[in-house]
Structure formats: structure tokens, C-alpha cells
PDB file of N, CA and C in Angstrom:
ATOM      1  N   UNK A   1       4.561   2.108  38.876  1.00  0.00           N
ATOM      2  CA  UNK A   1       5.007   1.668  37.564  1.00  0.00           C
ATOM      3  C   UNK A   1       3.781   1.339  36.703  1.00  0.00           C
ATOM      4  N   UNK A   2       3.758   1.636  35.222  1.00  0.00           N
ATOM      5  CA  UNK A   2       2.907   1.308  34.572  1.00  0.00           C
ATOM      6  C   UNK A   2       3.305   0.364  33.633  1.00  0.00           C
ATOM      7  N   UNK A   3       2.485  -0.402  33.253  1.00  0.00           N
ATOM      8  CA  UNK A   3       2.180  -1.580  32.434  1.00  0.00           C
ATOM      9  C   UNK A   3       1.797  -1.607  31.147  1.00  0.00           C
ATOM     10  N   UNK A   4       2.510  -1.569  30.219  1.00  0.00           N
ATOM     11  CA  UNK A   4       2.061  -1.898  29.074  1.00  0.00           C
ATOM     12  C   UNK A   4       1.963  -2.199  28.263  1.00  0.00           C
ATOM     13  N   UNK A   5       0.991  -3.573  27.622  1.00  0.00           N
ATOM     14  CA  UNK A   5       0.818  -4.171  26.576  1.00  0.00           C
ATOM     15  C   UNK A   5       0.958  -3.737  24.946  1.00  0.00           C
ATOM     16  N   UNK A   6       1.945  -4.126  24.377  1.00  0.00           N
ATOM     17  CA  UNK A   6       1.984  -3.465  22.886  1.00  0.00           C
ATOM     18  C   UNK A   6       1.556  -4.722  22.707  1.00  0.00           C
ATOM     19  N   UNK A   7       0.484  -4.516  21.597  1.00  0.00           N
ATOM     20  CA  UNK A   7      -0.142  -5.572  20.436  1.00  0.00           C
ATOM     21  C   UNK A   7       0.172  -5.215  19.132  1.00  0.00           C
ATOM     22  N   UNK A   8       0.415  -6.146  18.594  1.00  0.00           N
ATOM     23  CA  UNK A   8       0.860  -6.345  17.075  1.00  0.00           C
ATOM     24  C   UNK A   8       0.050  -6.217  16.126  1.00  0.00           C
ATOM     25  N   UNK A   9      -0.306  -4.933  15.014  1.00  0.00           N
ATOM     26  CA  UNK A   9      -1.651  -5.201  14.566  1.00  0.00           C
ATOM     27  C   UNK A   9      -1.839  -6.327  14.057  1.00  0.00           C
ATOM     28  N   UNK A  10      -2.913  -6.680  13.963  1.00  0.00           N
ATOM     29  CA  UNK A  10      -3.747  -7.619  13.251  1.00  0.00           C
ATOM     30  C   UNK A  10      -3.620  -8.675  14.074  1.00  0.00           C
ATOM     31  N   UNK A  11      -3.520  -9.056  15.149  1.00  0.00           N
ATOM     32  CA  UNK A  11      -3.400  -9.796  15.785  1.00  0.00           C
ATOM     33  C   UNK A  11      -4.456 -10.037  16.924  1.00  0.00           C
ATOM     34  N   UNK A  12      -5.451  -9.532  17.320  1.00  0.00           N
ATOM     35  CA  UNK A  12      -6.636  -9.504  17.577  1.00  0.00           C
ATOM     36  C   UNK A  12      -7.815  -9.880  16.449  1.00  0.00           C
ATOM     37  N   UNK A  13      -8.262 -10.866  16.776  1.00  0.00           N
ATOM     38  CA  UNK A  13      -9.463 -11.915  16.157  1.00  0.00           C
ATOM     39  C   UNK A  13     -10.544 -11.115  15.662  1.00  0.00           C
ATOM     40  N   UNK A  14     -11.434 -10.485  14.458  1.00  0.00           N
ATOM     41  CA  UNK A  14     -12.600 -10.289  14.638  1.00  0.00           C
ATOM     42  C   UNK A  14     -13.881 -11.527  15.413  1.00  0.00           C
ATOM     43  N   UNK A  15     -14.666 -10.887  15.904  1.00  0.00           N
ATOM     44  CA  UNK A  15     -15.909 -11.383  16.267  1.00  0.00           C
ATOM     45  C   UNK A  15     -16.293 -12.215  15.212  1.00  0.00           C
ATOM     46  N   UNK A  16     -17.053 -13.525  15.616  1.00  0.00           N
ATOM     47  CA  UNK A  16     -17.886 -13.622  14.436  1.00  0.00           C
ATOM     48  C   UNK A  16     -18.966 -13.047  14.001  1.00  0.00           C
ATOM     49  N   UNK A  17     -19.814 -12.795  13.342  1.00  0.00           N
ATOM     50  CA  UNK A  17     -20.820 -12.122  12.665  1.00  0.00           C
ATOM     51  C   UNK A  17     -22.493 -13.257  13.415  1.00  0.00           C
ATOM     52  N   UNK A  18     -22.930 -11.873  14.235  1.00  0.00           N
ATOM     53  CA  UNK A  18     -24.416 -12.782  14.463  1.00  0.00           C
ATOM     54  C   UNK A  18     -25.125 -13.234  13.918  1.00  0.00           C
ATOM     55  N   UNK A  19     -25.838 -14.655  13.993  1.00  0.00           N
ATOM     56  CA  UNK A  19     -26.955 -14.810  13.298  1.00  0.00           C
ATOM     57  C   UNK A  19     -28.052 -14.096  13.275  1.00  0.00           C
ATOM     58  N   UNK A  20     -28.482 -13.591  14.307  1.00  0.00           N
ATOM     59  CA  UNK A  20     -29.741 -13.198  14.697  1.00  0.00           C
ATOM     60  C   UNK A  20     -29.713 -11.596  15.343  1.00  0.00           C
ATOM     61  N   UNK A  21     -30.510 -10.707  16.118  1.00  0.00           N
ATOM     62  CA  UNK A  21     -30.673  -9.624  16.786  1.00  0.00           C
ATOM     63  C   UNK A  21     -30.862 -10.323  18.289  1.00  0.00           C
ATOM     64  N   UNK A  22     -31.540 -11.585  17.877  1.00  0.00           N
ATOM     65  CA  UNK A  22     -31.720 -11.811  19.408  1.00  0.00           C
ATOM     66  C   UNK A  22     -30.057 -12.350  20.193  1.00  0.00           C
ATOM     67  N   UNK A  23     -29.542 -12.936  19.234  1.00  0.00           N
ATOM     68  CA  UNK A  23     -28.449 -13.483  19.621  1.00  0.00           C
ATOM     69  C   UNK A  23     -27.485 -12.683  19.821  1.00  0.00           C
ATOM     70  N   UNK A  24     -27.027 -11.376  19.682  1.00  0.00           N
ATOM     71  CA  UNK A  24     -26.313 -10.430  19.721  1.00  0.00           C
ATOM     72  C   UNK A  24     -26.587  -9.721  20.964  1.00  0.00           C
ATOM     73  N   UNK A  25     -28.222  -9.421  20.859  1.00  0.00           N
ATOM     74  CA  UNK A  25     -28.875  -8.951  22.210  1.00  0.00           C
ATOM     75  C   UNK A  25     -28.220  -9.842  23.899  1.00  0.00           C
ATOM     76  N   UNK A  26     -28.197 -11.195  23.436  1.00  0.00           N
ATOM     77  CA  UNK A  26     -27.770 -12.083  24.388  1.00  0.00           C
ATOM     78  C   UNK A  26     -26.897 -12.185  24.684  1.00  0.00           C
ATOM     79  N   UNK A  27     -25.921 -11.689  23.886  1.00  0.00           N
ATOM     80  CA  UNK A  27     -24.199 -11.660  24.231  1.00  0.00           C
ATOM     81  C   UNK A  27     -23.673 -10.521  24.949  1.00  0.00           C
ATOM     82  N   UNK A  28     -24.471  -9.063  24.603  1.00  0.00           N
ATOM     83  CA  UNK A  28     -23.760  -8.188  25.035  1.00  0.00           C
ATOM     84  C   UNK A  28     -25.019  -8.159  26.183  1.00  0.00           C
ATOM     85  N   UNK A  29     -25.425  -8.740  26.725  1.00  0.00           N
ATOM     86  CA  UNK A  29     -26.465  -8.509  28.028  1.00  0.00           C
ATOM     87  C   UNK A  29     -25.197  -9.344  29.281  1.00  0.00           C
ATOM     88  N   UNK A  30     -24.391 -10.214  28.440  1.00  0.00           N
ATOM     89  CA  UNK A  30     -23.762 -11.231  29.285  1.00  0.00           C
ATOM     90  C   UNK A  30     -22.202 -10.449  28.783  1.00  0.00           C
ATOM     91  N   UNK A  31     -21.872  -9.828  28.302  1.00  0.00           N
ATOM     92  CA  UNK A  31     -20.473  -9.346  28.210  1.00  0.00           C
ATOM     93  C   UNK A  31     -20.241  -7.568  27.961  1.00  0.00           C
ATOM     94  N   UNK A  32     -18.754  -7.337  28.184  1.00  0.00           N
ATOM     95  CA  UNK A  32     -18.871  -6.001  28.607  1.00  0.00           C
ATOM     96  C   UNK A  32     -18.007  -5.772  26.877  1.00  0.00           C
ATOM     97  N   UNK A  33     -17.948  -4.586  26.553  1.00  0.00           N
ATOM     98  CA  UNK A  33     -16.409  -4.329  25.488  1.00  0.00           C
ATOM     99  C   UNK A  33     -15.276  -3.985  26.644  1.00  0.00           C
ATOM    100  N   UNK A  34     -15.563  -3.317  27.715  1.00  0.00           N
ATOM    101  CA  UNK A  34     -14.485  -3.443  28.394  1.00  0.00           C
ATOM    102  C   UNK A  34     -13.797  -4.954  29.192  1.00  0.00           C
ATOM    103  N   UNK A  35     -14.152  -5.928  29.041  1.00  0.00           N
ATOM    104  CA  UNK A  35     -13.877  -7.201  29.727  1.00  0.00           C
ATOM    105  C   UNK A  35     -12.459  -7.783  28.812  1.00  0.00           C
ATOM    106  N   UNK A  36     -11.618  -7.152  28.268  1.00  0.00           N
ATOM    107  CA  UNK A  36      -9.947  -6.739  27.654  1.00  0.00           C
ATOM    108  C   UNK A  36      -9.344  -5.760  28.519  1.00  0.00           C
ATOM    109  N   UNK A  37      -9.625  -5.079  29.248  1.00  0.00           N
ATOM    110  CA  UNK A  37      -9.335  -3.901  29.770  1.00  0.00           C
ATOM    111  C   UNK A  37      -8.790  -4.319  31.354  1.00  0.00           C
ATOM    112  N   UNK A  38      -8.100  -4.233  31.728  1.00  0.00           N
ATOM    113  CA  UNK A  38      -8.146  -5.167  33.198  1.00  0.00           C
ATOM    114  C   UNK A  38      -7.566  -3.751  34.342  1.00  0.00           C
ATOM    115  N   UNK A  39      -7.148  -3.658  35.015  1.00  0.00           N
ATOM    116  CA  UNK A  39      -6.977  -2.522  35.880  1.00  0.00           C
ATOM    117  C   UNK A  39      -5.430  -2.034  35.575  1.00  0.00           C
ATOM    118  N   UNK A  40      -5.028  -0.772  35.581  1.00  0.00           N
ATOM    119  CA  UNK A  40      -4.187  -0.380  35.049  1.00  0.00           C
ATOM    120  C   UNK A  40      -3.413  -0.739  33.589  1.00  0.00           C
ATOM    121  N   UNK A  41      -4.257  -0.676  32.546  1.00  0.00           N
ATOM    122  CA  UNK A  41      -4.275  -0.766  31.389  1.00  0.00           C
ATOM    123  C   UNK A  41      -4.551   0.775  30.730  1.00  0.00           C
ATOM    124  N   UNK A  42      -3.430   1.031  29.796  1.00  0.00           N
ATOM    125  CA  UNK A  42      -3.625   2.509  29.885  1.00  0.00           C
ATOM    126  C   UNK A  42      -4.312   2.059  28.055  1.00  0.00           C
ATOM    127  N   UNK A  43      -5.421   3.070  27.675  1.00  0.00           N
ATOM    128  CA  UNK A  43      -6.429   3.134  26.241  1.00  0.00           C
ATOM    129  C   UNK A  43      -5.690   4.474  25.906  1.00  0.00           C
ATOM    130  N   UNK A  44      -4.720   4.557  24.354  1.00  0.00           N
ATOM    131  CA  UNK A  44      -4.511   5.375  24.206  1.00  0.00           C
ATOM    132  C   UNK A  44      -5.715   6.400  23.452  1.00  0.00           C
ATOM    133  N   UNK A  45      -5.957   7.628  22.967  1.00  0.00           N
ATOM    134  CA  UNK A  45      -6.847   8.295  21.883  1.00  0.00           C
ATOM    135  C   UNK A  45      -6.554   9.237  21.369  1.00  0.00           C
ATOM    136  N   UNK A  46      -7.038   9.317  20.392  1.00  0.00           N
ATOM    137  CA  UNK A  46      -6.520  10.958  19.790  1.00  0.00           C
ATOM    138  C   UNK A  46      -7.301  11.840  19.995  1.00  0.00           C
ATOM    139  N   UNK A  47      -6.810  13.010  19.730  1.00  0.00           N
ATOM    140  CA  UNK A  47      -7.352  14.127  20.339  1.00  0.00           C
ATOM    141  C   UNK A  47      -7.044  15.308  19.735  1.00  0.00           C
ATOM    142  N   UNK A  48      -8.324  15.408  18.565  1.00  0.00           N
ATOM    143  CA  UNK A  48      -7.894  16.533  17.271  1.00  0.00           C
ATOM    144  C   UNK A  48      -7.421  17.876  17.879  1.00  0.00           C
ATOM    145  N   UNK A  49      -7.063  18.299  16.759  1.00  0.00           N
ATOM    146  CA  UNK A  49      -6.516  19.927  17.189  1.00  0.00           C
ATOM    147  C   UNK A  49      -7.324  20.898  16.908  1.00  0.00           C
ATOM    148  N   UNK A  50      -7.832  21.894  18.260  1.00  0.00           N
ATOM    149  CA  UNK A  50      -8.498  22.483  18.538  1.00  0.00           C
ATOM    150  C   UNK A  50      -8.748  23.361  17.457  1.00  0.00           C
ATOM    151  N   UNK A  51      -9.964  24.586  16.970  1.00  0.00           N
ATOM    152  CA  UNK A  51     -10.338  25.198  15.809  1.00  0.00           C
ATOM    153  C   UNK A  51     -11.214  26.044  16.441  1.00  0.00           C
ATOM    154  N   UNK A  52     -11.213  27.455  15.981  1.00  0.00           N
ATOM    155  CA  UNK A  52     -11.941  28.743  16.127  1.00  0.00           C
ATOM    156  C   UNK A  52     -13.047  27.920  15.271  1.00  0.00           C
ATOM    157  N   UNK A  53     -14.093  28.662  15.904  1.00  0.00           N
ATOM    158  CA  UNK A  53     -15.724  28.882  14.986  1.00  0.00           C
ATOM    159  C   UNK A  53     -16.134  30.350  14.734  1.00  0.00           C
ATOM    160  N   UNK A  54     -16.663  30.099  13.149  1.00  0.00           N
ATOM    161  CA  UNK A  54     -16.906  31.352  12.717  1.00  0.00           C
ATOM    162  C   UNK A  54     -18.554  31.449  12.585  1.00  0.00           C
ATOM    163  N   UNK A  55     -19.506  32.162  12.475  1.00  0.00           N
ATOM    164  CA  UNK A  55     -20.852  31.692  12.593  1.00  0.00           C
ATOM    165  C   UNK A  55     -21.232  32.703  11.526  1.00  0.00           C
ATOM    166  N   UNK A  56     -21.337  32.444  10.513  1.00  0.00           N
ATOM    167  CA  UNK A  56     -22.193  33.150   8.866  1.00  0.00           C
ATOM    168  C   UNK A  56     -23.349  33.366   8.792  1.00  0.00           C
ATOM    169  N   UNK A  57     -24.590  34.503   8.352  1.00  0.00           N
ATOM    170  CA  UNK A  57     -26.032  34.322   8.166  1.00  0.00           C
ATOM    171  C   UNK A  57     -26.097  34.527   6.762  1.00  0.00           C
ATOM    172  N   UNK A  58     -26.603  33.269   6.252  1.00  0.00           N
ATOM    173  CA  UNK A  58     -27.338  33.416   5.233  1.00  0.00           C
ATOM    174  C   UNK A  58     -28.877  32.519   4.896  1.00  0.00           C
ATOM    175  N   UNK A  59     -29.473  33.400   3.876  1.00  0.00           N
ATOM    176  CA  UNK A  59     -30.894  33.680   3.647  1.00  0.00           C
ATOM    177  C   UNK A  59     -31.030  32.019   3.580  1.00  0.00           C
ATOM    178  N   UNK A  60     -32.247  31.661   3.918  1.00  0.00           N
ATOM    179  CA  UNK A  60     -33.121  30.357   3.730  1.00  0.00           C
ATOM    180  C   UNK A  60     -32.506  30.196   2.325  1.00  0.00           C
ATOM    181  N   UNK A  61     -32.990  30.891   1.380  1.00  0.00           N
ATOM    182  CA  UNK A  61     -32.251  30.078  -0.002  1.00  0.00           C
ATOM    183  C   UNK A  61     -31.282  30.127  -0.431  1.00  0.00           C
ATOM    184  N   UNK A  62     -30.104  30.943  -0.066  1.00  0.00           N
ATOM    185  CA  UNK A  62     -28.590  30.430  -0.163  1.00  0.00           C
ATOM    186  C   UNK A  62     -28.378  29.171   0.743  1.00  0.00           C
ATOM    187  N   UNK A  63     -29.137  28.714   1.985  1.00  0.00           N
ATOM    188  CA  UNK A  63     -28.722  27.577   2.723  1.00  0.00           C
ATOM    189  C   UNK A  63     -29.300  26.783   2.099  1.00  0.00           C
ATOM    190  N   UNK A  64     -30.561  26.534   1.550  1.00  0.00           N
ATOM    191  CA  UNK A  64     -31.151  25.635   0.441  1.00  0.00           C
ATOM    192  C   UNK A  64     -30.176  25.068  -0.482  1.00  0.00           C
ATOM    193  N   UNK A  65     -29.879  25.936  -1.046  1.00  0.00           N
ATOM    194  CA  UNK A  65     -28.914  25.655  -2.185  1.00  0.00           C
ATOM    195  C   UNK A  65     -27.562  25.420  -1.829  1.00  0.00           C
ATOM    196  N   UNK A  66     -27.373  25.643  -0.653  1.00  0.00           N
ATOM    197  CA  UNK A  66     -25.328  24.682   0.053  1.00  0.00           C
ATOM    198  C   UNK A  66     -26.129  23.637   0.380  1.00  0.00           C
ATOM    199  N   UNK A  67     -27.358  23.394   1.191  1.00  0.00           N
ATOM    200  CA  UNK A  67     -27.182  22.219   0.816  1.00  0.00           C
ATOM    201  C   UNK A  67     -27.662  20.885   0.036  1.00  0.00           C
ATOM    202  N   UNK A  68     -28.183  21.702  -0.848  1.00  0.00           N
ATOM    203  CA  UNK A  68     -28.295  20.423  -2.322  1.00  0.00           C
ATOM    204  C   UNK A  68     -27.134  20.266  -2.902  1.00  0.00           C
ATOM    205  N   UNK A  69     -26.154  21.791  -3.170  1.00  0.00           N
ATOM    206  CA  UNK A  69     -24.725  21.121  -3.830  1.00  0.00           C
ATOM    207  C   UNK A  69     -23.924  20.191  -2.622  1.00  0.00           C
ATOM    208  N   UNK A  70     -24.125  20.077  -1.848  1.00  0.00           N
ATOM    209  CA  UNK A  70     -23.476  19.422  -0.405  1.00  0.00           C
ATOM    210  C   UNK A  70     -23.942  17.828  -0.375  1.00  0.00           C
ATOM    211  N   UNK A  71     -25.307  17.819  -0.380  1.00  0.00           N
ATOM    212  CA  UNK A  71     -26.091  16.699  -1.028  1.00  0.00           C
ATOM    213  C   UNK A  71     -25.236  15.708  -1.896  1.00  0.00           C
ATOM    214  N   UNK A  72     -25.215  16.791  -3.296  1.00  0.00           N
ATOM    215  CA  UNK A  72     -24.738  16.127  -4.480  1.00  0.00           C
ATOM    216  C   UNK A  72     -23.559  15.843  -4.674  1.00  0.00           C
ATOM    217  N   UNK A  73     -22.272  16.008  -3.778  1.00  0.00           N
ATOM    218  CA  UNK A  73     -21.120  16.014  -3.691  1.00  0.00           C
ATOM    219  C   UNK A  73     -21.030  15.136  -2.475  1.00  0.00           C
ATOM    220  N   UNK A  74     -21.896  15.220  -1.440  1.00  0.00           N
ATOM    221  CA  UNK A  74     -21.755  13.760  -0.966  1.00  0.00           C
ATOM    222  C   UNK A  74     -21.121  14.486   0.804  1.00  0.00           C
ATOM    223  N   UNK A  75     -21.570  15.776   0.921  1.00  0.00           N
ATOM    224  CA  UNK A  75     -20.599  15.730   2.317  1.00  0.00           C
ATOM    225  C   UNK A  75     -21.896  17.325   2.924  1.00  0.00           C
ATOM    226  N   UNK A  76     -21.598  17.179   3.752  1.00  0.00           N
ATOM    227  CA  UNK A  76     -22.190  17.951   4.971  1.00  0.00           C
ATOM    228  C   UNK A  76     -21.963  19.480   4.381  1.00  0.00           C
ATOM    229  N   UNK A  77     -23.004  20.486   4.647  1.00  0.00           N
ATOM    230  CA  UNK A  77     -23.052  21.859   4.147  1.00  0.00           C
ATOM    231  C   UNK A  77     -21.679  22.842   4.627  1.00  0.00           C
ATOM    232  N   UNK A  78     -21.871  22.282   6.284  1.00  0.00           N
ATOM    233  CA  UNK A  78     -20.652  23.083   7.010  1.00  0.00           C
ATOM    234  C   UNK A  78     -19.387  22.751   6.017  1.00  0.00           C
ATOM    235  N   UNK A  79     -19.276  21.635   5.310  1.00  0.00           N
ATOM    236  CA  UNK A  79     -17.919  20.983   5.220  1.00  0.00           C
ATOM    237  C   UNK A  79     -17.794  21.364   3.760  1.00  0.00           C
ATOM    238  N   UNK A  80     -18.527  21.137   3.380  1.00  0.00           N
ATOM    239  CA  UNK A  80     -18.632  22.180   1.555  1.00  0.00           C
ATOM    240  C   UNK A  80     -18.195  23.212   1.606  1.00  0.00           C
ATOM    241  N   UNK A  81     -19.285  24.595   2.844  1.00  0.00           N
ATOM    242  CA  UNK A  81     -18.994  25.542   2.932  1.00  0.00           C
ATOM    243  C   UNK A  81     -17.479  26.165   3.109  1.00  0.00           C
ATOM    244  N   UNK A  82     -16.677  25.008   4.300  1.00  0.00           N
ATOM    245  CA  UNK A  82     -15.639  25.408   4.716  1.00  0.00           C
ATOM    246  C   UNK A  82     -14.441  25.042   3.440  1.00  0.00           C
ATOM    247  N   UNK A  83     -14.743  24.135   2.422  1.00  0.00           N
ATOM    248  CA  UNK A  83     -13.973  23.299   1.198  1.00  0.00           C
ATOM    249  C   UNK A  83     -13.578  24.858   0.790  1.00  0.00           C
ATOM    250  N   UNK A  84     -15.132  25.587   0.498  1.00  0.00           N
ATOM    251  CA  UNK A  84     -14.732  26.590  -0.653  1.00  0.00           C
ATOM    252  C   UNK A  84     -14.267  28.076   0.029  1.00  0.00           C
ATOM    253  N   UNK A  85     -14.494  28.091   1.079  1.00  0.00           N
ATOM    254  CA  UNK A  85     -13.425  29.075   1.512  1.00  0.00           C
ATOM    255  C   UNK A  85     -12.165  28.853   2.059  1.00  0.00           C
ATOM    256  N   UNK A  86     -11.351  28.015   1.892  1.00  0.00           N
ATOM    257  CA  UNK A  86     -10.524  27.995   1.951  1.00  0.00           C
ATOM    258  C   UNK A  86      -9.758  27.218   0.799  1.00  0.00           C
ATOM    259  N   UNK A  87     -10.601  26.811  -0.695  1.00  0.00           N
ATOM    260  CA  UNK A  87      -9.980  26.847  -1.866  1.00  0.00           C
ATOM    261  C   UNK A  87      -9.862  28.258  -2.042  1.00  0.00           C
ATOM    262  N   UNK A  88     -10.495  29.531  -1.818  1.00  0.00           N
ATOM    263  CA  UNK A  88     -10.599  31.255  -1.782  1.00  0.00           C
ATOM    264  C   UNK A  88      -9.716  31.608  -1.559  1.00  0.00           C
ATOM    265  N   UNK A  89      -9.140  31.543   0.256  1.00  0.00           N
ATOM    266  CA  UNK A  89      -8.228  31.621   0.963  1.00  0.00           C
ATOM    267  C   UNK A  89      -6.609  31.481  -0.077  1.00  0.00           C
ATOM    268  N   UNK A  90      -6.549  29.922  -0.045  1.00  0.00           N
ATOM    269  CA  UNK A  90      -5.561  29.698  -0.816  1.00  0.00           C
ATOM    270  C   UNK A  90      -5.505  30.107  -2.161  1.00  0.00           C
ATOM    271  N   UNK A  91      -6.229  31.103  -2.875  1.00  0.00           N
ATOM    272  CA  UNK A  91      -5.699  31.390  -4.225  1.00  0.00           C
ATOM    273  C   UNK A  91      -5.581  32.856  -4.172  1.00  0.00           C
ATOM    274  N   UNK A  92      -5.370  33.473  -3.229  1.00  0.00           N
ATOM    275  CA  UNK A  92      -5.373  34.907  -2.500  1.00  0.00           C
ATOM    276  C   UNK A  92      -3.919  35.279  -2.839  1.00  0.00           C
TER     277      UNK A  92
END
């Protein structure tokens, strides 16, 4: 038989906030994150949905330039790159 605890959100305490590096250093030398966890305690997780990879070559300065507009928009080249082909995609 398994066991299991439903918690209510918000119902777990934040930590308080360290004073120091040393003092933080000292706590987790003396405590685990697993020391909540006790034996047969099931941790649920998610677990995205799987995705083909496609692998593109382009020249030093087309990658230059994905990623300064990538830069300037605030997100990763791959993730730009993939934004605008599939704004493409969808207007097909």
C-alpha cells in the first residue's frame, strides 16, 4: 500500500532569508532538502512531451544576427528561431 500525503498549497512555511554566506553554508552542511521526504513518500514531476530535432546550417553572419535580434527580444536564438518558423508554418 502506498501512502500519501496531499498538502494544501500554501501551507508550507518559506525559509527565512540568510544573513550571511557563511550562515547558509552552515545550515545546509548540517541539513539535507530531502530531510521532508521520509521512506515511501512518492515526489510527483512533470515530464514534458517529447520533440523531434531539426539541425539548420547557417553562415557565421546569419547566426550573428539571430542572435542579436534574440538578444534584443530577450530569449535564446534556438527559441526565436523556432518563434518564427512556426509563425511561417501557421500562416501557410
Amino acid at each position: 500500500m502506498v501512502k500519501i500525503k496531499i498538502v494544501k498549497t500554501g501551507t508550507m512555511e518559506p525559509m527565512k532569508p540568510f544573513k550571511t554566506l557563511e550562515e547558509e553554508a552552515n545550515f545546509w552542511d548540517t541539513h539535507s532538502a530531502l530531510d521532508e521526504i521520509n521512506e515511501g513518500t512518492l515526489v510527483g514531476f512533470h515530464q514534458a512531451n517529447k520533440t523531434d530535432t531539426l539541425t539548420i546550417r547557417f553562415t557565421p553572419k546569419d547566426i550573428q544576427k539571430l542572435r542579436e535580434k534574440a538578444f534584443h527580444k530577450g530569449v535564446g536564438p534556438t527559441t526565436l528561431a523556432r518563434m518564427w518558423i512556426k509563425e511561417k508554418l501557421s500562416s501557410l
